[in-house]
C-alpha atoms as a PDB file:
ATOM      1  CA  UNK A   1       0.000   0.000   0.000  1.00  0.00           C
ATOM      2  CA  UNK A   2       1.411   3.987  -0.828  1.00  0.00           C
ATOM      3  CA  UNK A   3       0.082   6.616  -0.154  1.00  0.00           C
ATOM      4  CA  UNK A   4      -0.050   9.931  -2.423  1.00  0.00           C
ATOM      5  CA  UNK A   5      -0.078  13.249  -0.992  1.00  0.00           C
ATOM      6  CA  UNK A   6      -3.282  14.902  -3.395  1.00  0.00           C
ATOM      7  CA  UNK A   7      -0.193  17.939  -3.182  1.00  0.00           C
ATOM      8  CA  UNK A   8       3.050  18.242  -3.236  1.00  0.00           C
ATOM      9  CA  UNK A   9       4.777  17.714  -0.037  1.00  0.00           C
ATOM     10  CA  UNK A  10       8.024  19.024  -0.721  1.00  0.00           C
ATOM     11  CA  UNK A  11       7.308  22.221   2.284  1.00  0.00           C
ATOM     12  CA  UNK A  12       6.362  21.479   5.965  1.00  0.00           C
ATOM     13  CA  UNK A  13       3.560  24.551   4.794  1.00  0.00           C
ATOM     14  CA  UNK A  14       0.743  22.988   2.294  1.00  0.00           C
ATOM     15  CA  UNK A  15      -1.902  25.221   0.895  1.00  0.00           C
ATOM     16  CA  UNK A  16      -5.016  24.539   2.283  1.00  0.00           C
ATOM     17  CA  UNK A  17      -7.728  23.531  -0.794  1.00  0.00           C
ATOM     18  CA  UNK A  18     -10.222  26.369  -1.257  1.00  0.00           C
ATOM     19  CA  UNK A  19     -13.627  25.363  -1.705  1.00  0.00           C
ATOM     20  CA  UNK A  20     -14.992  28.494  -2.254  1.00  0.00           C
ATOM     21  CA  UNK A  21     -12.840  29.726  -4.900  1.00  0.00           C
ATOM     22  CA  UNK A  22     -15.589  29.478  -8.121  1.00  0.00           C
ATOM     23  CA  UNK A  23     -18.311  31.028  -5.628  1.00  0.00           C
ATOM     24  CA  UNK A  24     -16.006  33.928  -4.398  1.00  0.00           C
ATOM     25  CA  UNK A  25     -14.742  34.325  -7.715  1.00  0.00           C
ATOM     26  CA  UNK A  26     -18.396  35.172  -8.985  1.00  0.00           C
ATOM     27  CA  UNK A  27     -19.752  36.955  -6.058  1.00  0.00           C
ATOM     28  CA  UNK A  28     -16.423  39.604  -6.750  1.00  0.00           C
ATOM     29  CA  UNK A  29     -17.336  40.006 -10.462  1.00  0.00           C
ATOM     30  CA  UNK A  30     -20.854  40.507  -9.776  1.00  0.00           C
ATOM     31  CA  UNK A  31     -19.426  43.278  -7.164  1.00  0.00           C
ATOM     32  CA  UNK A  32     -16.892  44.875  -9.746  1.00  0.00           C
ATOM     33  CA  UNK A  33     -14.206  43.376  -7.848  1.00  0.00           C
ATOM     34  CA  UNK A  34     -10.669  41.258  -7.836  1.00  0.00           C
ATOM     35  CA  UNK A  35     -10.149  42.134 -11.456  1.00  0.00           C
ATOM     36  CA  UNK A  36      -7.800  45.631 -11.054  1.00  0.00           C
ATOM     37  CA  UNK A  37      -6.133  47.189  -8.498  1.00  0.00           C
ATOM     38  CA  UNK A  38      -8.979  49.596  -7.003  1.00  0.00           C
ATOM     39  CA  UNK A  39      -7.378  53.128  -6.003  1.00  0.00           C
ATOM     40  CA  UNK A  40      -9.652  53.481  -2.704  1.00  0.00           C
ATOM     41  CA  UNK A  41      -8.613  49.568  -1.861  1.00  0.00           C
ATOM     42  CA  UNK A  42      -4.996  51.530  -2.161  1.00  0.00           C
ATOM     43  CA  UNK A  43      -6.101  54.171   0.141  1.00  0.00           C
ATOM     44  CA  UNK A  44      -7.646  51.730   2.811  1.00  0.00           C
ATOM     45  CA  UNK A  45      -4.368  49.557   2.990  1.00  0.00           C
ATOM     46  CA  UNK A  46      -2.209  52.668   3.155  1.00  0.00           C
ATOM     47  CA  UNK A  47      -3.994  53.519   6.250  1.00  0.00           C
ATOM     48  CA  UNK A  48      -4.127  50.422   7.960  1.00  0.00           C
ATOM     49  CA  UNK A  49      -0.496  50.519   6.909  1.00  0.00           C
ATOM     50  CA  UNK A  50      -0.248  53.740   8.861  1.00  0.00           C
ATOM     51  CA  UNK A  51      -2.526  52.371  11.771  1.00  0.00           C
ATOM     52  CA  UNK A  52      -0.444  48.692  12.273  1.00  0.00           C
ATOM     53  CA  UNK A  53       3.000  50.492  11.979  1.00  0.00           C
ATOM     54  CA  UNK A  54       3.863  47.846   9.217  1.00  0.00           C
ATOM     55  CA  UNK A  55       5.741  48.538   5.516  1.00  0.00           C
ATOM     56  CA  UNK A  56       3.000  46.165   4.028  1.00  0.00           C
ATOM     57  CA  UNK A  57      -0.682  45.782   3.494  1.00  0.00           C
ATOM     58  CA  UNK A  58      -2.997  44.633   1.580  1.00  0.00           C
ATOM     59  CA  UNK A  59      -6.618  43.875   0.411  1.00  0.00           C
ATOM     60  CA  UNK A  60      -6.644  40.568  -1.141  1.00  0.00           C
ATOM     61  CA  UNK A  61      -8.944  38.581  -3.488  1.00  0.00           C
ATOM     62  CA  UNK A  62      -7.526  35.276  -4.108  1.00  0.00           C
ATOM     63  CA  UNK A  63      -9.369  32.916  -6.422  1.00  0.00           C
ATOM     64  CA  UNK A  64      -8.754  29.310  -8.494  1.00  0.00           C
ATOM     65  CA  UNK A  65      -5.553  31.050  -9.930  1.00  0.00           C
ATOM     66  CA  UNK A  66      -3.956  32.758  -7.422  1.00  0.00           C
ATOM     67  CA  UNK A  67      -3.951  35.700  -5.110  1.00  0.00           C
ATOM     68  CA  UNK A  68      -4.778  39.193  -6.153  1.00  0.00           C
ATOM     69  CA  UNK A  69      -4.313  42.366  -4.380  1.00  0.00           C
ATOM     70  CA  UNK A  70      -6.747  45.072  -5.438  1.00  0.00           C
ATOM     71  CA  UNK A  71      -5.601  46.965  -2.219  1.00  0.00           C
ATOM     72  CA  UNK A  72      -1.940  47.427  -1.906  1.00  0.00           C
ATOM     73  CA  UNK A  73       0.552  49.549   0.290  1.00  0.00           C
ATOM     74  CA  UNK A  74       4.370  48.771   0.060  1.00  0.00           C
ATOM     75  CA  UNK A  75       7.010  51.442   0.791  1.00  0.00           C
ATOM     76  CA  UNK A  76       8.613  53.402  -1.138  1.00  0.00           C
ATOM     77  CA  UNK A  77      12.020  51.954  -0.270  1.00  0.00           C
ATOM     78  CA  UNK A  78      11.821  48.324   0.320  1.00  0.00           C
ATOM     79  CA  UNK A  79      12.500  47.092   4.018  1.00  0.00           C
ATOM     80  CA  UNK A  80      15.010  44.136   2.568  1.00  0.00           C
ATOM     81  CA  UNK A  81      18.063  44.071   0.818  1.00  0.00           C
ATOM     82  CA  UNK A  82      19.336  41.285  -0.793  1.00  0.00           C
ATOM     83  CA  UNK A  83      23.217  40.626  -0.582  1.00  0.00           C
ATOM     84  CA  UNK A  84      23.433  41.290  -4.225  1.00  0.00           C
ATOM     85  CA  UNK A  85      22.074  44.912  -3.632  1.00  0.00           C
ATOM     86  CA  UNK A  86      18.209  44.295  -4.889  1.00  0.00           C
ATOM     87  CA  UNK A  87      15.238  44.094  -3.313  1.00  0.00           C
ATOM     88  CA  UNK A  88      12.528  42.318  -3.641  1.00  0.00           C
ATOM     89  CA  UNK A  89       9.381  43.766  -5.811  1.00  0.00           C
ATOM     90  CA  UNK A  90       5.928  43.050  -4.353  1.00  0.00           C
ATOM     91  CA  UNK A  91       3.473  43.351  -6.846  1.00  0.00           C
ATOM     92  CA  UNK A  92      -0.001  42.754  -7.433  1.00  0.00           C
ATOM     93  CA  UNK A  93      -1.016  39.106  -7.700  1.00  0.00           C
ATOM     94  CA  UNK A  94       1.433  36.072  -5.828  1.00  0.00           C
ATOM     95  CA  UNK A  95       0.783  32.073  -6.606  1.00  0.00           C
ATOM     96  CA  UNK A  96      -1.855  30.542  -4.222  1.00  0.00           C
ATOM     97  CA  UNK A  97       1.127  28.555  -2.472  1.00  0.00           C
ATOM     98  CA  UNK A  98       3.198  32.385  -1.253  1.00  0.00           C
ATOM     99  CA  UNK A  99       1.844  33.629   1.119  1.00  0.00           C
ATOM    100  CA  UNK A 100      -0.685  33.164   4.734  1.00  0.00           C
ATOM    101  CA  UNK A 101      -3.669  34.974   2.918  1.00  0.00           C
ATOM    102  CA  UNK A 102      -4.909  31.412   2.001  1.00  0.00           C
ATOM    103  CA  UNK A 103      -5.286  30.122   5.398  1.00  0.00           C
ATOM    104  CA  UNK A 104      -6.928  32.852   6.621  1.00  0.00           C
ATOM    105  CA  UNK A 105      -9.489  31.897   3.790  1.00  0.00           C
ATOM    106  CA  UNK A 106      -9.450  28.230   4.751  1.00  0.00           C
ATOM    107  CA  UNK A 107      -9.855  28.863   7.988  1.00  0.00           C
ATOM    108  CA  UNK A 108     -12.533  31.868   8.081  1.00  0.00           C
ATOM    109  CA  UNK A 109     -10.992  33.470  11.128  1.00  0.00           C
ATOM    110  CA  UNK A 110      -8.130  35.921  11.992  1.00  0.00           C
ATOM    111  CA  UNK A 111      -4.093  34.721  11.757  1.00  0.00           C
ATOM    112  CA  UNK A 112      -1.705  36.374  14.132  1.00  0.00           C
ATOM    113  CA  UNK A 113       1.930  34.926  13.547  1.00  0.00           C
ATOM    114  CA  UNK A 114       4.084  37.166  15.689  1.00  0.00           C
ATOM    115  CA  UNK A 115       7.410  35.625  14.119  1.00  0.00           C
ATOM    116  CA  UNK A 116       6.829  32.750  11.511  1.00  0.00           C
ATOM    117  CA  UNK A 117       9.905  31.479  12.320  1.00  0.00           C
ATOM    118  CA  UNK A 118       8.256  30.177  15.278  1.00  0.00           C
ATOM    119  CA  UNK A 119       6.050  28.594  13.037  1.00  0.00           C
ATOM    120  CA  UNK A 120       7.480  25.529  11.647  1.00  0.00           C
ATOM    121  CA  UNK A 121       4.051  25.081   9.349  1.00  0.00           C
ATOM    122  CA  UNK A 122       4.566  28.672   8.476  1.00  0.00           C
ATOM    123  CA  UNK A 123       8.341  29.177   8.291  1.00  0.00           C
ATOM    124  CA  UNK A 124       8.631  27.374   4.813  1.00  0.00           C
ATOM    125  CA  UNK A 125       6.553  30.134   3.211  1.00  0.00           C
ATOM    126  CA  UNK A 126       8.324  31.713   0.127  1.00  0.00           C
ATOM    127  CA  UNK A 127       7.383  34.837   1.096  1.00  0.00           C
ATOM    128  CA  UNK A 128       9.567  34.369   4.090  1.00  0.00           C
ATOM    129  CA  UNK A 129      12.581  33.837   2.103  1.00  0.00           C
ATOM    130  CA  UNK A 130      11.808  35.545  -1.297  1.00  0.00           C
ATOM    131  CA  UNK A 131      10.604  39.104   0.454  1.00  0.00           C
ATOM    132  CA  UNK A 132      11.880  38.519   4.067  1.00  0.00           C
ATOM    133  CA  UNK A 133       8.326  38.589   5.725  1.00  0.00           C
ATOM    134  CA  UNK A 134       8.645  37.258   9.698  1.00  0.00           C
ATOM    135  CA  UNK A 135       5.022  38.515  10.959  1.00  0.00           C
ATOM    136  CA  UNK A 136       2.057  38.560   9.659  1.00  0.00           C
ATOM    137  CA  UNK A 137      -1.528  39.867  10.694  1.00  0.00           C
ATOM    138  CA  UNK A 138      -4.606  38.965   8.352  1.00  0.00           C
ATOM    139  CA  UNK A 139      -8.793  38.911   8.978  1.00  0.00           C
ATOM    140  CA  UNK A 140     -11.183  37.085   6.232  1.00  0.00           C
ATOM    141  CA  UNK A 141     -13.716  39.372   4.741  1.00  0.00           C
ATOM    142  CA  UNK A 142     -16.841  37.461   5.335  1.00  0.00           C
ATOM    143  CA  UNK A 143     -19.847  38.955   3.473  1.00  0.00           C
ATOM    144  CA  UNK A 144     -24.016  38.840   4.326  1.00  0.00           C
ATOM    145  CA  UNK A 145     -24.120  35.599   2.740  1.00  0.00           C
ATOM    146  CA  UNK A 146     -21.600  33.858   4.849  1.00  0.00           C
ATOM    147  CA  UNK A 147     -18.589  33.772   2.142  1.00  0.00           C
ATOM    148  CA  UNK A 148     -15.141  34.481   2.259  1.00  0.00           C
ATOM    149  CA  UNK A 149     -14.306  37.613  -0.002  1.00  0.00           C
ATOM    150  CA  UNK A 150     -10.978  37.808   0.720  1.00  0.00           C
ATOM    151  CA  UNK A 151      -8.204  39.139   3.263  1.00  0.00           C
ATOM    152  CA  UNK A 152      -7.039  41.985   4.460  1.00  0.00           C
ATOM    153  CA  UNK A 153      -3.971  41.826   6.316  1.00  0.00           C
ATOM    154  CA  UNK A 154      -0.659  43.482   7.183  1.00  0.00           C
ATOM    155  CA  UNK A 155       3.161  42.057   7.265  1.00  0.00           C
ATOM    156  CA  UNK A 156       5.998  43.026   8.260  1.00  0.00           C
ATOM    157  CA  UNK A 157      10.114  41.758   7.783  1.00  0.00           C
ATOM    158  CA  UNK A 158      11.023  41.501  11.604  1.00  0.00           C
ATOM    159  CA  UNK A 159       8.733  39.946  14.224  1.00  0.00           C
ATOM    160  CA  UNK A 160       6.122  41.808  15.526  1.00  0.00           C
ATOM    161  CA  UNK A 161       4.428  41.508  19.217  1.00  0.00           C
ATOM    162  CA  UNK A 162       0.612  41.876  17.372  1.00  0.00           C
ATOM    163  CA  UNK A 163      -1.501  40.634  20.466  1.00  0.00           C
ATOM    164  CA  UNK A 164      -4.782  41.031  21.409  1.00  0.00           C
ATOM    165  CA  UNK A 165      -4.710  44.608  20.451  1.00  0.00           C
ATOM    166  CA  UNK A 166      -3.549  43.570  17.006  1.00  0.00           C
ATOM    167  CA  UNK A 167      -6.269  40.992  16.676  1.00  0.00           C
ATOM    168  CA  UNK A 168      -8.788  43.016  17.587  1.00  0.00           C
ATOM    169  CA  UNK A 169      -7.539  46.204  15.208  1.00  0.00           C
ATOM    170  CA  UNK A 170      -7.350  43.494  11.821  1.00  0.00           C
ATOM    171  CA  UNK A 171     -10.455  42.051  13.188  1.00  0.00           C
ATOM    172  CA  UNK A 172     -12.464  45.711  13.265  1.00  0.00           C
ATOM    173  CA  UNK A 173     -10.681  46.966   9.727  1.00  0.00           C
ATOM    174  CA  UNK A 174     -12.217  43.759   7.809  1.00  0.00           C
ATOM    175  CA  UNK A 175     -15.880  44.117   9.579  1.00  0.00           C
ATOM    176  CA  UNK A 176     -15.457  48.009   8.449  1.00  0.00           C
ATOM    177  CA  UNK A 177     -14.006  47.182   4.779  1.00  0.00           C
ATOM    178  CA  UNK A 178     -16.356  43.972   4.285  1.00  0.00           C
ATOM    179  CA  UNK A 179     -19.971  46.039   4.541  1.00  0.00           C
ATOM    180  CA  UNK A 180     -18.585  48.900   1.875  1.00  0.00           C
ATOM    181  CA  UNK A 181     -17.465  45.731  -0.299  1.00  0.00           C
ATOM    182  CA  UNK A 182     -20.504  44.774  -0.397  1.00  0.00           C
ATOM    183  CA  UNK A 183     -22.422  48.229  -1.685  1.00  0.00           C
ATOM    184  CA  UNK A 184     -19.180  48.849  -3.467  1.00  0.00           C
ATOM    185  CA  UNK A 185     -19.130  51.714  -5.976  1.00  0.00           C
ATOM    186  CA  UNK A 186     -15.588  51.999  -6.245  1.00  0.00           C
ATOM    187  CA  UNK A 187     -14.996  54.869  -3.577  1.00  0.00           C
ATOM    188  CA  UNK A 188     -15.021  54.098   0.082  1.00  0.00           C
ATOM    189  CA  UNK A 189     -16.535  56.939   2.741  1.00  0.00           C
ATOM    190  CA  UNK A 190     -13.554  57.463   4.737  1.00  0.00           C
END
């Protein structure tokens, strides 16, 4: 008898299956969404940026494909440098398998990892080695109807002590974001 993995094992982190995916992925479209980046999904993550104290945040809508982030704040000068000088380039979208966004989607609730490096599950991420993330904050966006929208969250390249307070702050944002989402007209009232 063998046994297959239904994924490759090669991490200790495996992305968790999304179920959802082709229902999200037609609730967004009939909301205008997680298509193009959305300039007051900027705004929002700029401020919870600016409220968490951390050089990234975002607004994501993952679906089948991958993750998109119509909501995006990075700093102007990246927090990491490589020893070759670069730095790493976060963009807009990242494969389903980078990333925590994807558990928080599995697992409908909040993620606080204070330091993934505590975090053998989560330490195997790319993003920890391709764009030096080590904390990470993120709250599902869970519409009227009981689905999973998407994420917002917040990460940062050296650990972070988020606690309660920073549960409770991602927590608030997403309830906040979740009821413009869904009367979105593309500008948000704040």
């Amino acid at each position: 008898m063998s046994y297959d993995p239904p994924r490759p094992a090669g991490r200790l982190l495996l992305t968790p299956e999304d179920k959802e995916a082709p229902a999200r992925a037609g609730r967004l479209r009939l909301l205008g969404l997680g298509e193009r980046p959305e300039p007051a999904l900027d705004a929002f993550a700029h401020r919870l940026a600016e409220f968490t104290g951390a050089p990234y945040a975002m607004v994501n809508f993952p679906d089948e494909r991958g993750q998109f982030y119509a909501g995006l704040y990075v700093p102007a000068i990246a927090p990491v440098v490589r020893s070759d000088g670069s730095s790493p380039r976060v963009g807009r979208t990242l494969p389903r398998d980078h990333g925590f966004c994807p558990h928080v989607v599995a697992r409908r609730k909040a993620l606080v990892l204070e330091d993934v490096h505590d975090y053998p599950r989560f330490a195997g991420n790319p993003v920890v080695d391709e764009f030096g993330i080590r904390s990470y904050l993120g709250a599902p966006l869970i519409d009227g109807t009981g689905l999973v929208l998407g994420t917002v969250s917040v990460a940062d390249v050296g650990p972070r002590p988020w606690g309660k307070p920073g549960l409770t702050a991602i927590k608030e944002h997403a309830a906040q974001l979740v009821v413009q989402l869904e009367g979105w007209d593309g500008r948000l009232p704040y």
